[in-house]
Protein backbone atom coordinates (compact mmCIF):
# COMPACT_ATOMS: atom_id res chain seq x y z
CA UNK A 1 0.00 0.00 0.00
CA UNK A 2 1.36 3.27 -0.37
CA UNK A 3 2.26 5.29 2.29
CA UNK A 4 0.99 9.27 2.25
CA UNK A 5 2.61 12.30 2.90
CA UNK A 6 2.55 11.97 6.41
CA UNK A 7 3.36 14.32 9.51
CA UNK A 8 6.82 16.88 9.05
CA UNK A 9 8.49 16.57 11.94
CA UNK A 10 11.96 17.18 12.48
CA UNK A 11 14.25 14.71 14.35
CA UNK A 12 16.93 15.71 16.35
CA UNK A 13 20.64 13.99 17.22
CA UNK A 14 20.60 13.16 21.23
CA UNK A 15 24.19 11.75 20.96
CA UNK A 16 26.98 10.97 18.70
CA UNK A 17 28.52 7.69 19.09
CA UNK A 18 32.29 5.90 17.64
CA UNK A 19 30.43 2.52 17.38
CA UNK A 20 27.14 1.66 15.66
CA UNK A 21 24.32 2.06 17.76
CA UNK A 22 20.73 -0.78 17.88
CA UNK A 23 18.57 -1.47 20.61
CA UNK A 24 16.63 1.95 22.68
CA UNK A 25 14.82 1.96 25.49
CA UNK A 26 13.17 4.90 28.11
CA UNK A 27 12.33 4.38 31.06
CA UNK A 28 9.21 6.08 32.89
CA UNK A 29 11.16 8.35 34.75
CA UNK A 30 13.34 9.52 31.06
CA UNK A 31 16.15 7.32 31.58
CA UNK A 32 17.92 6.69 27.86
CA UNK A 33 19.43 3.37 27.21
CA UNK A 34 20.95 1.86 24.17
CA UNK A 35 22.85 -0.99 22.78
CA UNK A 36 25.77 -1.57 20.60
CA UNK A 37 25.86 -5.29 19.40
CA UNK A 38 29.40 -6.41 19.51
CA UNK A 39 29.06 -7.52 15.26
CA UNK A 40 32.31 -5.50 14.22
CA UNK A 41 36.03 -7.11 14.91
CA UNK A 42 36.86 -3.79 17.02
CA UNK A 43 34.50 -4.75 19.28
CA UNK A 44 32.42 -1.68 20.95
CA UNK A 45 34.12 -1.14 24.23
CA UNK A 46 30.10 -1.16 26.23
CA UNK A 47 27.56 -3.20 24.76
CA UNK A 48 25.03 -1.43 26.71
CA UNK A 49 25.07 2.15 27.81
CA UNK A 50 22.94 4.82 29.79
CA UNK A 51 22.99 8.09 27.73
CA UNK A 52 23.85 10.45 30.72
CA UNK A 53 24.36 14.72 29.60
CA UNK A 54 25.05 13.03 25.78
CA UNK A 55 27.22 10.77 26.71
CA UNK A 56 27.32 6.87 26.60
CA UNK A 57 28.07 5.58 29.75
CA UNK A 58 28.75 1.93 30.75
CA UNK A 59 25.12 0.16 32.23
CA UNK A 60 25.30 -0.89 34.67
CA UNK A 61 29.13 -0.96 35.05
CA UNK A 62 32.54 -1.12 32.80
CA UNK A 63 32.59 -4.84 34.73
CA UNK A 64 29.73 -6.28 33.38
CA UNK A 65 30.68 -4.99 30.04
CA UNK A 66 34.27 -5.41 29.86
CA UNK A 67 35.38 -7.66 26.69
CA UNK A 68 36.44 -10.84 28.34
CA UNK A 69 36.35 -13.98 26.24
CA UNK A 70 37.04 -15.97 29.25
CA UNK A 71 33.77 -15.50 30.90
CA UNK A 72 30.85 -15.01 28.98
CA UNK A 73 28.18 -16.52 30.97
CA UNK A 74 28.97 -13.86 33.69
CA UNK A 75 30.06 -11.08 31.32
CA UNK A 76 28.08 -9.30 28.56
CA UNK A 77 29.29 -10.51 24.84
CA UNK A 78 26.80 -8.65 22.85
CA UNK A 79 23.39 -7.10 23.68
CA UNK A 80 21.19 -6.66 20.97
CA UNK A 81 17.37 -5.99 22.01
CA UNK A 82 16.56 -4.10 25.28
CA UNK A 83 12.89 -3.37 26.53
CA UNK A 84 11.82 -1.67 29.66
CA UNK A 85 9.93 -4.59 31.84
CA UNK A 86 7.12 -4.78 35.07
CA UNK A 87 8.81 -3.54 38.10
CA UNK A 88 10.98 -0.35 36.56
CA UNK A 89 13.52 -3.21 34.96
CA UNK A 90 15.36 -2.91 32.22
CA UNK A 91 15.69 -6.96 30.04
CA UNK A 92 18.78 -6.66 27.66
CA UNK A 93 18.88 -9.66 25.07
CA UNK A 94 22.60 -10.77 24.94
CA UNK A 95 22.93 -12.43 21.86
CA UNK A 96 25.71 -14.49 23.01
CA UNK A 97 27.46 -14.08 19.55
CA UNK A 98 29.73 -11.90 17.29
CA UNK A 99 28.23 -12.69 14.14
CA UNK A 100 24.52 -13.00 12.93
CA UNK A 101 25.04 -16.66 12.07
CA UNK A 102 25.16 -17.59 15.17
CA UNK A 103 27.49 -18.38 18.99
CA UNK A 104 27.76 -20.07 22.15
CA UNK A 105 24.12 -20.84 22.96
CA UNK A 106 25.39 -21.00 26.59
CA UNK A 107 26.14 -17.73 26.53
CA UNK A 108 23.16 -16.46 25.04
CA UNK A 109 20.85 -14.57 28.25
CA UNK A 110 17.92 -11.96 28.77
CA UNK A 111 19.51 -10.20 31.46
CA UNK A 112 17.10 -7.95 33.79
CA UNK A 113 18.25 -5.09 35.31
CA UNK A 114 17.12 -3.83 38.56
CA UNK A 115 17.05 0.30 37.80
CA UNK A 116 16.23 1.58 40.85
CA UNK A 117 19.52 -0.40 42.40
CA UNK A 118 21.19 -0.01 39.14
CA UNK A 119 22.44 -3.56 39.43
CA UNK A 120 21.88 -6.91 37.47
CA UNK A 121 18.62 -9.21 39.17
CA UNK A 122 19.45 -12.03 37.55
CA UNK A 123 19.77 -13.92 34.19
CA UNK A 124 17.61 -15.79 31.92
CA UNK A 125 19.54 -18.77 30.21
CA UNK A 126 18.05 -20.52 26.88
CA UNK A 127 17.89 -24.74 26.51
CA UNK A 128 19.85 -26.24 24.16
CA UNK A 129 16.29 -26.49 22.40
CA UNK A 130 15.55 -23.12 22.61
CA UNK A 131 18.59 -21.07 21.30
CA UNK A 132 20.43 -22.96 18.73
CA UNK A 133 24.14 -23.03 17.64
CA UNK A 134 22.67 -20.81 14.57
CA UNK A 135 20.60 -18.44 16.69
CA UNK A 136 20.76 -14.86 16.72
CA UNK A 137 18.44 -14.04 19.37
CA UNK A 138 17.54 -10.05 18.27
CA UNK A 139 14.80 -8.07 18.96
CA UNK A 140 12.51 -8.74 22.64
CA UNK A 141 9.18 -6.93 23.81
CA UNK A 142 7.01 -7.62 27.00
CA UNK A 143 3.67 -8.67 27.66
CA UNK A 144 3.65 -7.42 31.35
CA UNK A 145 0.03 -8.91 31.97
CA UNK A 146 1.44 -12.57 31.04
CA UNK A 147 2.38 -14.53 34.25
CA UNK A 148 3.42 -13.67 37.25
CA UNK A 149 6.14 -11.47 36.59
CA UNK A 150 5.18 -10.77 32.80
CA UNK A 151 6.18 -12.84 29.06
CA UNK A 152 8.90 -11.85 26.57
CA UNK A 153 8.84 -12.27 22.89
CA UNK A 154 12.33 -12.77 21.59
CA UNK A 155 13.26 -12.86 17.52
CA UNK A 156 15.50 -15.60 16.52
CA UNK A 157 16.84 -13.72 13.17
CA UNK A 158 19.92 -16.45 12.80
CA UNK A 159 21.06 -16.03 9.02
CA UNK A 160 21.57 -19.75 8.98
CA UNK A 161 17.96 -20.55 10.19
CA UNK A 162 15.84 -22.10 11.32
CA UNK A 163 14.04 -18.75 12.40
CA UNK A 164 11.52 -18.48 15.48
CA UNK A 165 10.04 -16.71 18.17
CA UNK A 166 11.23 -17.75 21.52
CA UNK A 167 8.36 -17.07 24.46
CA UNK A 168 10.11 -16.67 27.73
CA UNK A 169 7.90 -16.89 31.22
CA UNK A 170 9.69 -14.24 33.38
CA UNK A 171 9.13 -15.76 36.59
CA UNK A 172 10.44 -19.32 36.05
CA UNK A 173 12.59 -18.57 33.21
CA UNK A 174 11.15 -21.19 31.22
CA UNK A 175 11.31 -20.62 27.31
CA UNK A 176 10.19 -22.53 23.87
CA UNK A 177 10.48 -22.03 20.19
CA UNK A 178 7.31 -21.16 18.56
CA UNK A 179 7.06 -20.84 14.66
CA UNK A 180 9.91 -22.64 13.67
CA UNK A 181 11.03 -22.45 10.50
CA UNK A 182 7.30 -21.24 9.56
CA UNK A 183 7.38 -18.65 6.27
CA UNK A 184 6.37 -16.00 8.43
CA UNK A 185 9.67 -15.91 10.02
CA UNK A 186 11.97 -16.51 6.74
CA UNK A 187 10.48 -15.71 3.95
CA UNK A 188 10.42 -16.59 0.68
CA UNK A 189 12.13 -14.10 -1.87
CA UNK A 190 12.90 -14.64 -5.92
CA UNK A 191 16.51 -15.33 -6.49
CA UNK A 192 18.32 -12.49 -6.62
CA UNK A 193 16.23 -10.11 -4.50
CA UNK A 194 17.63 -7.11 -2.82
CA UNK A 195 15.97 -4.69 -0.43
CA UNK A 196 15.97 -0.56 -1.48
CA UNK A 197 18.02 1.44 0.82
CA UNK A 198 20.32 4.85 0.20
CA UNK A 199 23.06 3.23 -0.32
CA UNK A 200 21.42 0.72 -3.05
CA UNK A 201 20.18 -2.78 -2.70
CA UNK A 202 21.05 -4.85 -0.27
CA UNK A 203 20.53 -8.81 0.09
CA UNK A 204 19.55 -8.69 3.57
CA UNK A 205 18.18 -12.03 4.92
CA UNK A 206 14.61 -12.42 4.72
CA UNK A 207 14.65 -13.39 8.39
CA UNK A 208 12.07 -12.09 11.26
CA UNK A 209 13.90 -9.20 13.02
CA UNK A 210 11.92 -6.64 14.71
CA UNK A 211 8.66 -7.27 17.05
CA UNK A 212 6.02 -4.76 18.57
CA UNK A 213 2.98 -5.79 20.65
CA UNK A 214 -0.25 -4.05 20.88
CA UNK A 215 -1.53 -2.02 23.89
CA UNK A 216 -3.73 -4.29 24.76
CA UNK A 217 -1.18 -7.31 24.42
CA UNK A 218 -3.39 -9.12 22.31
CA UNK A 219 -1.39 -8.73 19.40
CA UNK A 220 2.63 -9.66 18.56
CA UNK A 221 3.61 -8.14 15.45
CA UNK A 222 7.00 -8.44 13.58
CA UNK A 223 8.64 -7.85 10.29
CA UNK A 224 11.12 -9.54 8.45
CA UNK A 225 14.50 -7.72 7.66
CA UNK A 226 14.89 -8.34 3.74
CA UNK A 227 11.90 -8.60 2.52
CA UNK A 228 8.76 -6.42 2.50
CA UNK A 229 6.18 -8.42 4.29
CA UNK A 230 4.58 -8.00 7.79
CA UNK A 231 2.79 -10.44 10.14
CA UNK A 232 0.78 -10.89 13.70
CA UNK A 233 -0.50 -13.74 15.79
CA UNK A 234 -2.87 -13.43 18.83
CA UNK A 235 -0.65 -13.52 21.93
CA UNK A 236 -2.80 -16.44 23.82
CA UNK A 237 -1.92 -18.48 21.21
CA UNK A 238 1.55 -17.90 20.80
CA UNK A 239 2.27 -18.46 24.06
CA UNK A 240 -0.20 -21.23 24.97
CA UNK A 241 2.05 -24.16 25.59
CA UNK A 242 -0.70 -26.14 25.22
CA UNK A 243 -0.96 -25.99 21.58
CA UNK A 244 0.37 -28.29 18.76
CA UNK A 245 2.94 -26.12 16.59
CA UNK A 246 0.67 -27.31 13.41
CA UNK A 247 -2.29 -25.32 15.38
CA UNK A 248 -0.21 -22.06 16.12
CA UNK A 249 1.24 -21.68 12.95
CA UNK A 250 -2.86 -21.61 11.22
CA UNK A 251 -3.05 -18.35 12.78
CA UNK A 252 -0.43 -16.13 11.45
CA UNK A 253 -1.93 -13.36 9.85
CA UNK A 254 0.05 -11.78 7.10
CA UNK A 255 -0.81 -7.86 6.54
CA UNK A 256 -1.29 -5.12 3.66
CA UNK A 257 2.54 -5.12 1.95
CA UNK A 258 4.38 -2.58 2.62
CA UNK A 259 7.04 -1.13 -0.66
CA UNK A 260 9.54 -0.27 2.14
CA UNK A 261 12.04 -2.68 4.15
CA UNK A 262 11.94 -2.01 8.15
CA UNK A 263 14.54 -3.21 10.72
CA UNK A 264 12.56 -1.67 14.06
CA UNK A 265 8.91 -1.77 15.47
CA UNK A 266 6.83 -0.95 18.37
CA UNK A 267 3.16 0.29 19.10
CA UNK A 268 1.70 3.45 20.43
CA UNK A 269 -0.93 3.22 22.87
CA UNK A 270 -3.95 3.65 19.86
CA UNK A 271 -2.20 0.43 18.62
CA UNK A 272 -0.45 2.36 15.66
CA UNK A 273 2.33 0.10 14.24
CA UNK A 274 5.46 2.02 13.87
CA UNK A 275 8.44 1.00 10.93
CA UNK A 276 11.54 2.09 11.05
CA UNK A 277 12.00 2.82 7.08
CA UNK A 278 15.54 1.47 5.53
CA UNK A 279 14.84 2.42 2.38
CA UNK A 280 13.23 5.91 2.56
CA UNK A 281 15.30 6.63 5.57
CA UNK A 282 12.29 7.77 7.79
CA UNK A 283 9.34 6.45 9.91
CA UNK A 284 6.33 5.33 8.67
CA UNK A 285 3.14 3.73 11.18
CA UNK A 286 0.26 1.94 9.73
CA UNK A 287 -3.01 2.54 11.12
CA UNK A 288 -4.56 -1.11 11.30
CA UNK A 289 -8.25 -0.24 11.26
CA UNK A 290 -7.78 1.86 7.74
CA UNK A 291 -5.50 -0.20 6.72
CA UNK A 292 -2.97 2.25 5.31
CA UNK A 293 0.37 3.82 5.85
CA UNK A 294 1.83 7.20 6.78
CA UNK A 295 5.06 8.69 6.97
CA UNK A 296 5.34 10.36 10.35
CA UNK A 297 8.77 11.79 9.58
CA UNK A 298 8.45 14.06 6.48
CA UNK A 299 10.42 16.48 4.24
CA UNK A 300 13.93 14.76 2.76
CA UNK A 301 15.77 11.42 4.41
CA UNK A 302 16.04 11.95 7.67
CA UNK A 303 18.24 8.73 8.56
CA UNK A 304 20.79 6.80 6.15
CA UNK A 305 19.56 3.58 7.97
CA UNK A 306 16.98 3.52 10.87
CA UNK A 307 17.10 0.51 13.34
CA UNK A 308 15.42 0.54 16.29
CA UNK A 309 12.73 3.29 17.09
CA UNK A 310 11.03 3.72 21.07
CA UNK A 311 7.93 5.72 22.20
CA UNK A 312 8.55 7.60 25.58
CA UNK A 313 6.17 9.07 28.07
CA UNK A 314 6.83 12.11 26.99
CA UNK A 315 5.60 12.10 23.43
CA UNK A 316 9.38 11.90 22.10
CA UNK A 317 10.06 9.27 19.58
CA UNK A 318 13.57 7.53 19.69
CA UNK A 319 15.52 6.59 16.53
CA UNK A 320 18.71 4.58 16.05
CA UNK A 321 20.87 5.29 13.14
CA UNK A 322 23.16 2.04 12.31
CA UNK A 323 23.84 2.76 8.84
CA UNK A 324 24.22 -0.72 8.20
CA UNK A 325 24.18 -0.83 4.89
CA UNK A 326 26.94 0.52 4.56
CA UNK A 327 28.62 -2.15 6.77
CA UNK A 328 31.48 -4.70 5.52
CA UNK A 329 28.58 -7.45 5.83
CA UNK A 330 26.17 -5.72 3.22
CA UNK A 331 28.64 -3.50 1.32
CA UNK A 332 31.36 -6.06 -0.55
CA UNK A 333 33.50 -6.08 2.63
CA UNK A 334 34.10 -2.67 2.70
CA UNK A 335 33.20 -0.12 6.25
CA UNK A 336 32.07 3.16 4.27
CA UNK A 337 30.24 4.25 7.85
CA UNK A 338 30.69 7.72 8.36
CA UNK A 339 31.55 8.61 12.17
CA UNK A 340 29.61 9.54 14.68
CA UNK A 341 26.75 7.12 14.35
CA UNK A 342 23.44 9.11 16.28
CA UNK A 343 20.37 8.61 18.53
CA UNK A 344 17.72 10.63 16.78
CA UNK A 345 14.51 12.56 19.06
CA UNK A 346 11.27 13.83 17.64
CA UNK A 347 8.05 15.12 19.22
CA UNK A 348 4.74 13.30 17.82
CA UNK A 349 1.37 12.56 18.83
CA UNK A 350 1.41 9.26 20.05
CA UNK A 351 1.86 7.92 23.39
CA UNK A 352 4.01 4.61 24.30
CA UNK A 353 1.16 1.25 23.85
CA UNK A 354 2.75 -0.04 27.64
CA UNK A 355 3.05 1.82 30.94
C-alpha cells in the first residue's frame, strides 16, 4: 500500500557515538538506554550504555561490560534488544554471539536489570532447544500482563535458520520455540532479490527481526528484515504451551505489503504500528483499522539507515541510526560508515502502547 505524505516533523541527534548504535529503550522516569551489538572485529568497548548529559556511559558498570572472552556466561558478549519490563527493569537480550550466524548458545541470556539499584537481578539462560548453535536471538518486547512477573517475545533472526520466536515466562525462566522455520519468520524471496536502501540494494536475509505488541497485548507483530512483508499472531496463542505447533502456525496473519524494508517496530498506545523505514530513511506507522500507511517523519531522508525506534512518556520518539548498509557485511567487505553514528529525538502525537 502506499504510504501518504505523512506528519513533518523534524528529528533531532541526542548523541553521537564511535560505534554503531541498535537497541533503545526509556524508562518512565526519562532514563535513555541503548545498545551496541558487539558484530564488528573492534569490538564496541560497552555493549550497553545509559545516555547520561550526551554521553554513553557503561550500564550498569565497565565490569559487566568489559570484553572478556574468558567468561561469557557472567560477562556481557553482545546485547542486541533491550525493553523496559514490570517492576521499573530494564531486560537486555545478549545475543551471546559476534556474528549474525550464530554463537555459544550458553552464553546467550535476557539479562534484567534492577534500575532503581542499578544492578543486574538475575539472568535468563536458553535450553539447548531453545537457542540454537545458529541463533541470533535479536529483537525482545514484553507482555507485562502474562504470568506472574510478565512474558517476553524474543526474535530468533539467525542467518543460517531455522528462524523463530522464543516465548520466555519471566518468573520461572522457562522458554520454547514457537514458529519454527514457519514462512512468516523466513520468507520466501525470488533469487536475486535485494531490499531498497540509500546506499542501493542490499541482500539482507529475509529473516524475522523486529517485534512490537499491541496495547492491549493481544497482538505480537514483527517484520522480516529483507523482505517487504509484515505479520501478527494473537498472543494467547503464541504463548499457549498447550498448543500443537501445526495449530499455532494456522493463525499467522500476514498484513497489507508494505514497498519499504523495516529493521525496528513498536506500538503506540492507539495500537499504531510504527516502521523504522531502511529504504526511505524515515518512519512510517500503519493505522490497522484503515488499513494504510503514513510517513510520520516528512520532508527529505532523515536517517541513512533507521534501526530501532522507542515511544517515551513524553511524546518523544527515539531513533537509532546504524547505517548498516553501509557495513562490511552488506557493502562487498568494505566499512564506508561515516563517524559519529546518532540517537535521533522527535516530538509526535502518540503515546508509548505499555506503561
Amino acid at each position: 500500500m502506499t504510504p501518504s505524505e505523512g506528519i513533518s516533523v523534524r528529528p533531532q541527534a541526542v548523541a553521537e557515538f564511535d560505534d554503531w548504535p541498535s537497541g533503545i529503550a526509556v524508562s518512565r522516569s526519562g532514563r535513555t538506554f541503548v545498545s551496541f551489538p558487539r558484530l564488528d572485529p573492534q569490538r564496541a568497548p560497552a555493549t550497553l550504555v545509559e545516555l547520561i548529559g550526551g554521553r554513553a556511559v557503561p550500564f550498569p558498570d565497565d565490569l559487566v561490560n568489559a570484553i572478556d572472552g574468558s567468561d561469557p556466561r557472567h560477562r556481557f558478549v553482545s546485547v542486541h534488544g533491550i525493553t523496559i519490563g514490570p517492576g521499573n527493569r530494564l531486560l537486555a537480550l545478549d545475543t551471546g554471539a559476534h556474528s549474525t550466524a550464530g554463537g555459544d548458545p550458553t552464553a546467550a541470556k535476557l539479562w534484567v536489570i534492577d534500575l532503581d539499584t542499578n544492578a543486574i537481578a538475575h539472568g535468563i539462560g536458553f535450553g539447548h532447544d531453545v537457542c540454537l548453535p545458529t541463533s541470533y536471538f535479536n529483537d525482545v518486547v514484553i507482555d507485562y500482563n502474562r504470568g506472574v512477573a510478565g512474558t517476553a517475545f524474543i526474535s530468533d533472526s539467525g542467518t543460517l535458520g531455522p528462524n523463530g520466536i522464543v516465548v520466555v515466562d519471566l518468573d520461572s525462566g522457562a522458554s520454547r520455540r514457537r514458529l519454527n522455520g514457519h514462512a512468516s519468520v523466513r520468507v520466501s524471496v525470488p533469487a536475486g532479490f535485494g531490499i531498497a536502501t540509500e546506499a542501493g540494494i542490499v541482500a539482507a536475509p529475509p529473516t524475522v527481526d523486529g517485534l512490537a505488541i499491541s496495547p492491549d497485548e493481544g497482538t505480537l507483530w514483527w517484520t522480516p528484515l529483507g523482505a517487504y512483508d509484515f505479520f501478527s499472531i494473537d498472543t494467547d496463542i503464541l504463548a499457549d504451551g498447550t498448543l500443537e505447533d501445526d495449530v499455532v502456525e494456522r493463525h499467522v496473519v500476514a498484513h497489507d505489503r508494505r514497498d519499504f524494508a523495516s529493521d525496528g517496530l513498536t506500538c503506540d498506545r492507539q495500537g499504531r504500528v510504527y516502521f523504522t523505514d531502511i529504504t526511505n530513511g524515515t518512519v512510517q506507522r500503519y493505522l490497522p483499522a484503515e488499513r494504510r500507511y503514513e510517513k510520520l517523519l516528512g520532508g527529505e531522508r532523515s536517517f541513512h539507515w533507521p534501526d530501532a525506534v522507542w515511544i517515551a512518556q513524553d511524546r518523544q520518539i527515539f531513533v537509532s541510526d546504524s547505517q548498516l548498509d553501509l557495513a562490511p557485511a552488506y557493502n562487498g567487505g568494505v566499512d564506508a560508515r561515516e563517524r559519529p553514528f546518532r540517537v535521533y529525538r522527535a516530538a509526535i502525537d502518540a503515546d508509548p502502547a505499555q506503561y
